[in-house]
C-alpha atoms as a PDB file:
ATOM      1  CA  UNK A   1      60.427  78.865 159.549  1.00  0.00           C
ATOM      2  CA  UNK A   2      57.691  76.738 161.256  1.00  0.00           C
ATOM      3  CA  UNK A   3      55.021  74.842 159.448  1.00  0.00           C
ATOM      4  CA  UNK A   4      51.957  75.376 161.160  1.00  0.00           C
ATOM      5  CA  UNK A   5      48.593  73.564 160.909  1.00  0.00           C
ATOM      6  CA  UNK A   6      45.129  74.830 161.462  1.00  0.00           C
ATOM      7  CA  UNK A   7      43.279  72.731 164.359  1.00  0.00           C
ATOM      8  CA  UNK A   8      39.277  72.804 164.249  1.00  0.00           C
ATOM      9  CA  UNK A   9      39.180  75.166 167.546  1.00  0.00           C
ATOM     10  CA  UNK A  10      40.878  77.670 166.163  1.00  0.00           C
ATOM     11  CA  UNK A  11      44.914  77.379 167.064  1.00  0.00           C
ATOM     12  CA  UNK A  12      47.733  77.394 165.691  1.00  0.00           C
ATOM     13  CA  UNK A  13      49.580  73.959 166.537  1.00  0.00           C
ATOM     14  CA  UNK A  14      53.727  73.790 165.258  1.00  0.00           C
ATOM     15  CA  UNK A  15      54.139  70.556 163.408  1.00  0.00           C
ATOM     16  CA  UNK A  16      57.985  70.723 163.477  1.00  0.00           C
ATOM     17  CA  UNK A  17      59.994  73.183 165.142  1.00  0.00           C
ATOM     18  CA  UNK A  18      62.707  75.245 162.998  1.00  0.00           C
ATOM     19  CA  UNK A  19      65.454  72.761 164.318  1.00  0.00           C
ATOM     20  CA  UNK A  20      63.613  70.009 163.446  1.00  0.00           C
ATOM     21  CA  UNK A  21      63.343  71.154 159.675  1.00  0.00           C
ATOM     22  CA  UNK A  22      66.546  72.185 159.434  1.00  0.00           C
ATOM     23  CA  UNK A  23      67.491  68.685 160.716  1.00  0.00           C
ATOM     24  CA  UNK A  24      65.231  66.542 157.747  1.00  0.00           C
ATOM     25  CA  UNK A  25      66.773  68.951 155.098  1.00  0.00           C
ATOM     26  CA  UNK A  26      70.157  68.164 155.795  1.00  0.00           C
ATOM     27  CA  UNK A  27      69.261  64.431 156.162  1.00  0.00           C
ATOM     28  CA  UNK A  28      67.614  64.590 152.409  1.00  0.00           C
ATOM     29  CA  UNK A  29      69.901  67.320 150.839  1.00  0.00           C
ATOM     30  CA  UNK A  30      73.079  65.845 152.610  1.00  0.00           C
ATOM     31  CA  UNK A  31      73.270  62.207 153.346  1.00  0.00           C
ATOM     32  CA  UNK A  32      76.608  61.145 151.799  1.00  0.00           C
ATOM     33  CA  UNK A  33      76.110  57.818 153.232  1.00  0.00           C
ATOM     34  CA  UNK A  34      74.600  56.471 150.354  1.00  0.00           C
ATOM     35  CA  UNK A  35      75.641  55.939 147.003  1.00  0.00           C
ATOM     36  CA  UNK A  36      74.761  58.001 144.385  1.00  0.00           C
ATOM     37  CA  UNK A  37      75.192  57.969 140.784  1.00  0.00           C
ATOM     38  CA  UNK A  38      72.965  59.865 137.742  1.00  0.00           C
ATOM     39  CA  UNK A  39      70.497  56.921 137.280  1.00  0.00           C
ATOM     40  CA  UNK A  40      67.329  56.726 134.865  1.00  0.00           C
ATOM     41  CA  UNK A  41      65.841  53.363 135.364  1.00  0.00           C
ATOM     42  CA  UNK A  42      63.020  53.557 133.023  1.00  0.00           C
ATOM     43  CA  UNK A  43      59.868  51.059 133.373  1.00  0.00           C
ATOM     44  CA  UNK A  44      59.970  47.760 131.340  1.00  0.00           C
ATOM     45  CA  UNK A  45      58.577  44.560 131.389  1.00  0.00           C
ATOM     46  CA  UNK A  46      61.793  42.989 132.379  1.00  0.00           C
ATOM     47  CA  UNK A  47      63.987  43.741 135.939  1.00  0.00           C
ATOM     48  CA  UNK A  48      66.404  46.308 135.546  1.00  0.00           C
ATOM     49  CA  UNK A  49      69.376  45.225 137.406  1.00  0.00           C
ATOM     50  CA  UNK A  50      71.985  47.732 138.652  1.00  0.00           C
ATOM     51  CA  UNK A  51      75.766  46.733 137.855  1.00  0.00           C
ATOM     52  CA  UNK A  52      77.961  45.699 140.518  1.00  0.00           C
ATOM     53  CA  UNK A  53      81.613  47.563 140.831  1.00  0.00           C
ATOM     54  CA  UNK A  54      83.047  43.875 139.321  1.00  0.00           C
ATOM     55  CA  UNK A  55      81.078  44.453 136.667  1.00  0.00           C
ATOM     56  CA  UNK A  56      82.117  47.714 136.119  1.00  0.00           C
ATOM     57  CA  UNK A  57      85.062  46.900 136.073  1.00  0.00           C
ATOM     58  CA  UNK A  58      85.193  43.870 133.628  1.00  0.00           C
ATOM     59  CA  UNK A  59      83.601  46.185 131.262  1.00  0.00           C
ATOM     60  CA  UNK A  60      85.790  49.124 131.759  1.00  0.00           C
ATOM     61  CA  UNK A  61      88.614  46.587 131.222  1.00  0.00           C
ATOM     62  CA  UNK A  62      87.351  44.892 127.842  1.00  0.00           C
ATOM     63  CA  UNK A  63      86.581  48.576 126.205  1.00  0.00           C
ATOM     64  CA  UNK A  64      89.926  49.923 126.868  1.00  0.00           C
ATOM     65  CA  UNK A  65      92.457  50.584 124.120  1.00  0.00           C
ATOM     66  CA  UNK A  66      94.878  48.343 124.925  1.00  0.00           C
ATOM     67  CA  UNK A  67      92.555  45.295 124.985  1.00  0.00           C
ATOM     68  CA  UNK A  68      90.807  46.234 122.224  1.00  0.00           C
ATOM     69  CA  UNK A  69      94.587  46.166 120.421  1.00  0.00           C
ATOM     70  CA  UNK A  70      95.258  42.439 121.504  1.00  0.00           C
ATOM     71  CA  UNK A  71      91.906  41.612 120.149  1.00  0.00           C
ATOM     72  CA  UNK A  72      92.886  43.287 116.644  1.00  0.00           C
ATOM     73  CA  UNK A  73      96.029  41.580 117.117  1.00  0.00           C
ATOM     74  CA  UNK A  74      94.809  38.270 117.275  1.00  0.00           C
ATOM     75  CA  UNK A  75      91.721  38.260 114.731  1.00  0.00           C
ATOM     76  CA  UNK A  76      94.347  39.761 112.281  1.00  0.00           C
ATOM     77  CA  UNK A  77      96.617  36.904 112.994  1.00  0.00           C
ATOM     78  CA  UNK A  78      93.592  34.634 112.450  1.00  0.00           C
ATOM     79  CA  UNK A  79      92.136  36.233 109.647  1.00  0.00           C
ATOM     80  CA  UNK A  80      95.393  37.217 107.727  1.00  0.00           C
ATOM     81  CA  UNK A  81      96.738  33.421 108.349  1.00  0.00           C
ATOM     82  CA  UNK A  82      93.515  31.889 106.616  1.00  0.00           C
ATOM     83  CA  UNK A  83      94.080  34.458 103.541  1.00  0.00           C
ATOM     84  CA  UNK A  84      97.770  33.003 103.228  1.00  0.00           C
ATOM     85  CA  UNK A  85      96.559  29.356 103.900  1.00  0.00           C
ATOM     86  CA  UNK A  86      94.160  30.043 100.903  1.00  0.00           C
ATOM     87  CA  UNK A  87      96.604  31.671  98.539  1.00  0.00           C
ATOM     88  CA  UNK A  88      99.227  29.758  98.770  1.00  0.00           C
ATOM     89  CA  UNK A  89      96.763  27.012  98.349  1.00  0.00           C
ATOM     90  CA  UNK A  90      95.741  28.045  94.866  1.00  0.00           C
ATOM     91  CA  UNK A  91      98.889  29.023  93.316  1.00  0.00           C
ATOM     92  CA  UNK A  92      99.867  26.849  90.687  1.00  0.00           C
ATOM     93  CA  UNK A  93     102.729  25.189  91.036  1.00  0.00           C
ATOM     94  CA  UNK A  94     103.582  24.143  87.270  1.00  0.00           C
ATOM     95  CA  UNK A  95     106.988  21.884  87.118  1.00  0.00           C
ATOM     96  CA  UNK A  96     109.708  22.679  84.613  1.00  0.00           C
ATOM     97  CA  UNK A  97     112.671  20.512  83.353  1.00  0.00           C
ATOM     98  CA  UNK A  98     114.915  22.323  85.568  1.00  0.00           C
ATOM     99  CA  UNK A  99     112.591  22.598  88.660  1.00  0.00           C
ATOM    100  CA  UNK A 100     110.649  19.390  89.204  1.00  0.00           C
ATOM    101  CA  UNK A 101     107.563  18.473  90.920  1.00  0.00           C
ATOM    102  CA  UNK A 102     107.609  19.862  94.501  1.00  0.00           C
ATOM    103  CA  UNK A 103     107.490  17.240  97.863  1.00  0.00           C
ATOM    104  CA  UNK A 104     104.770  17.210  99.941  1.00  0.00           C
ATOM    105  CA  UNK A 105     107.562  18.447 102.849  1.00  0.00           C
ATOM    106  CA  UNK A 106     108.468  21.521 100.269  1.00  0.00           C
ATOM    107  CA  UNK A 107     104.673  22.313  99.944  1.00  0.00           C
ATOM    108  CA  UNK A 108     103.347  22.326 103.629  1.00  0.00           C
ATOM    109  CA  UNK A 109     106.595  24.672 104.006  1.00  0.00           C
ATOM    110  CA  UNK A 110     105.475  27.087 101.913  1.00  0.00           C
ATOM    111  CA  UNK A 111     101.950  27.074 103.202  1.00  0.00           C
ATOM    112  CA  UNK A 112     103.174  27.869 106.372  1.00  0.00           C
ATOM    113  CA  UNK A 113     105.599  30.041 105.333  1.00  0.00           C
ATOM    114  CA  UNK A 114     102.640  31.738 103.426  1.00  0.00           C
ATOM    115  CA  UNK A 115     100.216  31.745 106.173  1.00  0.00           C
ATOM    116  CA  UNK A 116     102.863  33.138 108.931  1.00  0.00           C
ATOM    117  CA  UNK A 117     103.291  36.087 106.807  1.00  0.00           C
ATOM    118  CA  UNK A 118     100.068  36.934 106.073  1.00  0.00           C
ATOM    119  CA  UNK A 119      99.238  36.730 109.490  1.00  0.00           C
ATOM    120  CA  UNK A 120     101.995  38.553 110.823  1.00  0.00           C
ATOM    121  CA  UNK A 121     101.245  41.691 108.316  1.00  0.00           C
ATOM    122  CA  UNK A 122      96.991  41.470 109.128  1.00  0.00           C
ATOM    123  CA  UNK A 123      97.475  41.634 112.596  1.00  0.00           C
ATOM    124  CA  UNK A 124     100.088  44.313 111.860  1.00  0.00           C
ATOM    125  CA  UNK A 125      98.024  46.355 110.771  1.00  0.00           C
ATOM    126  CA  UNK A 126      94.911  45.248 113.469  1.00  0.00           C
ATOM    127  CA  UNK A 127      97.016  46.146 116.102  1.00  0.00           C
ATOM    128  CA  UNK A 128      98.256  49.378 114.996  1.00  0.00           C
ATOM    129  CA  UNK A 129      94.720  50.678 113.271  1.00  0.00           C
ATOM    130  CA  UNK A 130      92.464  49.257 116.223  1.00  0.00           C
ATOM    131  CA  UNK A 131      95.120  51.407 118.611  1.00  0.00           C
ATOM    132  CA  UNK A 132      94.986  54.621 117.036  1.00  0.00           C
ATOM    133  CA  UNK A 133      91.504  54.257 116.412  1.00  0.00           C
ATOM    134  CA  UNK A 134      90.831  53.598 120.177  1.00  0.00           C
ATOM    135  CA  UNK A 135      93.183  56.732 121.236  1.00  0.00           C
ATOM    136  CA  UNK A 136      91.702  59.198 119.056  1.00  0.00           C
ATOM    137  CA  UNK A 137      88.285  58.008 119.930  1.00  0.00           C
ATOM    138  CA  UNK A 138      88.984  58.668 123.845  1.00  0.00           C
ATOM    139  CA  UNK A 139      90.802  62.023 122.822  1.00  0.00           C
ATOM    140  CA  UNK A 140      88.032  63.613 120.826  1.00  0.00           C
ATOM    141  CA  UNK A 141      85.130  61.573 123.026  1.00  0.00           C
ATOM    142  CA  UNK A 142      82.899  60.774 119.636  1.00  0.00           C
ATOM    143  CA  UNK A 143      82.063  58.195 117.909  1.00  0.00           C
ATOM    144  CA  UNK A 144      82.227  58.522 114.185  1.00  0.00           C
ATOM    145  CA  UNK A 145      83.531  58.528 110.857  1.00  0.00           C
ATOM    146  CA  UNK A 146      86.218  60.747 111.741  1.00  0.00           C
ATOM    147  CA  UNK A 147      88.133  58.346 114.003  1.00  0.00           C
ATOM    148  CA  UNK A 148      88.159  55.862 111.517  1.00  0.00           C
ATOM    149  CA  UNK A 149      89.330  58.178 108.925  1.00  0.00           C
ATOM    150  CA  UNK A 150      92.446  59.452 111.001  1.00  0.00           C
ATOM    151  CA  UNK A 151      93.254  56.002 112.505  1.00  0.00           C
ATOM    152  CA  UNK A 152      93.482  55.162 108.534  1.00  0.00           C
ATOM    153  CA  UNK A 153      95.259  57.766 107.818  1.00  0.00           C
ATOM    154  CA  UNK A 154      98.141  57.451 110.627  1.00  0.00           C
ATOM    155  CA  UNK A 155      98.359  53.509 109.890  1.00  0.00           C
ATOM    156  CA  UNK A 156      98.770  53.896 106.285  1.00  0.00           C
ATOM    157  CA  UNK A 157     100.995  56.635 106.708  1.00  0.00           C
ATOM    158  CA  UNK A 158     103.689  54.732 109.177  1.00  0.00           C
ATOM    159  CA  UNK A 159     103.225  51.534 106.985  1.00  0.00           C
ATOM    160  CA  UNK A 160     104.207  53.694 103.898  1.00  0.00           C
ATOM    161  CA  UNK A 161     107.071  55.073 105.528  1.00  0.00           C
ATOM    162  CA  UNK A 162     109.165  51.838 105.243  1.00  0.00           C
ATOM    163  CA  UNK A 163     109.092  52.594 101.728  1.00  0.00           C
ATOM    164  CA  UNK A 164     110.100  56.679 101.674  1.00  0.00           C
ATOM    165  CA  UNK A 165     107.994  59.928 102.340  1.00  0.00           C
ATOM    166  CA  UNK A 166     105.954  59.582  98.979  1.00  0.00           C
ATOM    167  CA  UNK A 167     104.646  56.156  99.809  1.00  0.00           C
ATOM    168  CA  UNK A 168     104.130  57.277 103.168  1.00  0.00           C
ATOM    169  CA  UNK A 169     102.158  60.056 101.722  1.00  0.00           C
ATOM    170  CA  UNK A 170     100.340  57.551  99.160  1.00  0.00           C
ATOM    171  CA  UNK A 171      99.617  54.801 101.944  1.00  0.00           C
ATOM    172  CA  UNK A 172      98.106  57.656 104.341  1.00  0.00           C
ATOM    173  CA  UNK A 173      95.951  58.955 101.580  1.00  0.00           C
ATOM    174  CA  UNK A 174      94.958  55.512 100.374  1.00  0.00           C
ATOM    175  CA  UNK A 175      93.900  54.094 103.880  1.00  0.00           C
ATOM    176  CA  UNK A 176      92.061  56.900 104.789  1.00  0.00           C
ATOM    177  CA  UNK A 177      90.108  56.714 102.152  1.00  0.00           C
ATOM    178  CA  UNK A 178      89.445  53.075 102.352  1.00  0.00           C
ATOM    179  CA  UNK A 179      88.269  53.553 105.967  1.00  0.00           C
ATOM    180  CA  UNK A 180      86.428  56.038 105.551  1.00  0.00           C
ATOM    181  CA  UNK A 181      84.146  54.219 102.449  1.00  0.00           C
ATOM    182  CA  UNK A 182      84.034  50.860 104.774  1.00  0.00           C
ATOM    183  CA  UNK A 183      83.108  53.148 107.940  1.00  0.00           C
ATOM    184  CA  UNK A 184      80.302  54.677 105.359  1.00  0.00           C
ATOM    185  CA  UNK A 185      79.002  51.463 104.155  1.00  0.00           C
ATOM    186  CA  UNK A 186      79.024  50.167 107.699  1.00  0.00           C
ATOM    187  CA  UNK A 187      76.961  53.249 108.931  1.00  0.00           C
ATOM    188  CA  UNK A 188      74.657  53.312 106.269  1.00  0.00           C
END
């Protein structure tokens, strides 16, 4: 298929020959030499500037599951430690005749006694909720209130168990429902 152009004097003059177009389409429709991803880059007032692979990478590492778990981890650990810190901080200590006045040794040892254990069970259950919440968000590939709900659900449920099936069945029921009226509230 040549493309042919009209000249003033009346012939027919071949722009390209059929080798020739054959030769451009392939170089358009085929170049694999480049890279090529699905890009919109709409018009702003700002630059857009295209990600490098590094990037890419430092984001594909700090929204994966696991990471995302350490993070729960720690901010429960954090979070939970300050609750303790605070509650053991305002329970009264009232001294009887048989139990006298605690040392400032015997207090500090229950405040850290109190804050390790509050931490330990907040990032507990950051860990384990942020997890399952992260798996069955890749799984189903959706974000909403239904991840939350499940992730409750399964963490409540295998917290439960260390106290028999019903609580199991109670703390399932019970977390799922909180997480699903904080994932509302959040959303709305």
């Amino acid at each position: 298929m040549a493309s042919n152009a009209g000249v003033g004097d009346g012939i027919n003059k071949t722009l390209f020959t059929p080798q020739q177009i054959d030769q451009i389409a392939k170089y358009l429709v085929m170049n694999q030499r480049r890279e090529r991803e699905n890009l919109i880059l709409p018009r702003s007032f700002t630059p857009t500037v295209i990600k490098s692979r590094e990037e890419k990478t430092v984001e594909a590492m700090f929204e994966s599951c696991p990471f995302k778990a350490m993070l729960s981890l720690v901010a429960g650990f954090v979070l939970g430690g300050g609750i303790g810190l605070f509650a053991a901080s305002v329970t009264p200590t009232i001294p009887t005749p048989d139990k006298p006045q605690p040392t400032a040794r015997e207090v500090l040892r229950e405040l850290k006694v109190s804050t390790l254990s509050y931490g330990k069970n907040f990032a507990t259950i950051g860990f384990m909720f942020s997890g399952v919440e992260c798996a069955i968000e890749s799984y189903r590939g959706k974000t909403d209130w239904k991840n939350g709900t499940y992730a409750g659900g399964i963490t409540g449920g295998i917290l439960g168990l260390r106290a028999g099936v019903k609580a199991g069945v109670v703390g399932a029921f019970g977390f799922a429902v909180f997480s699903f009226a904080i994932d509302y509230y959040m959303r709305h």
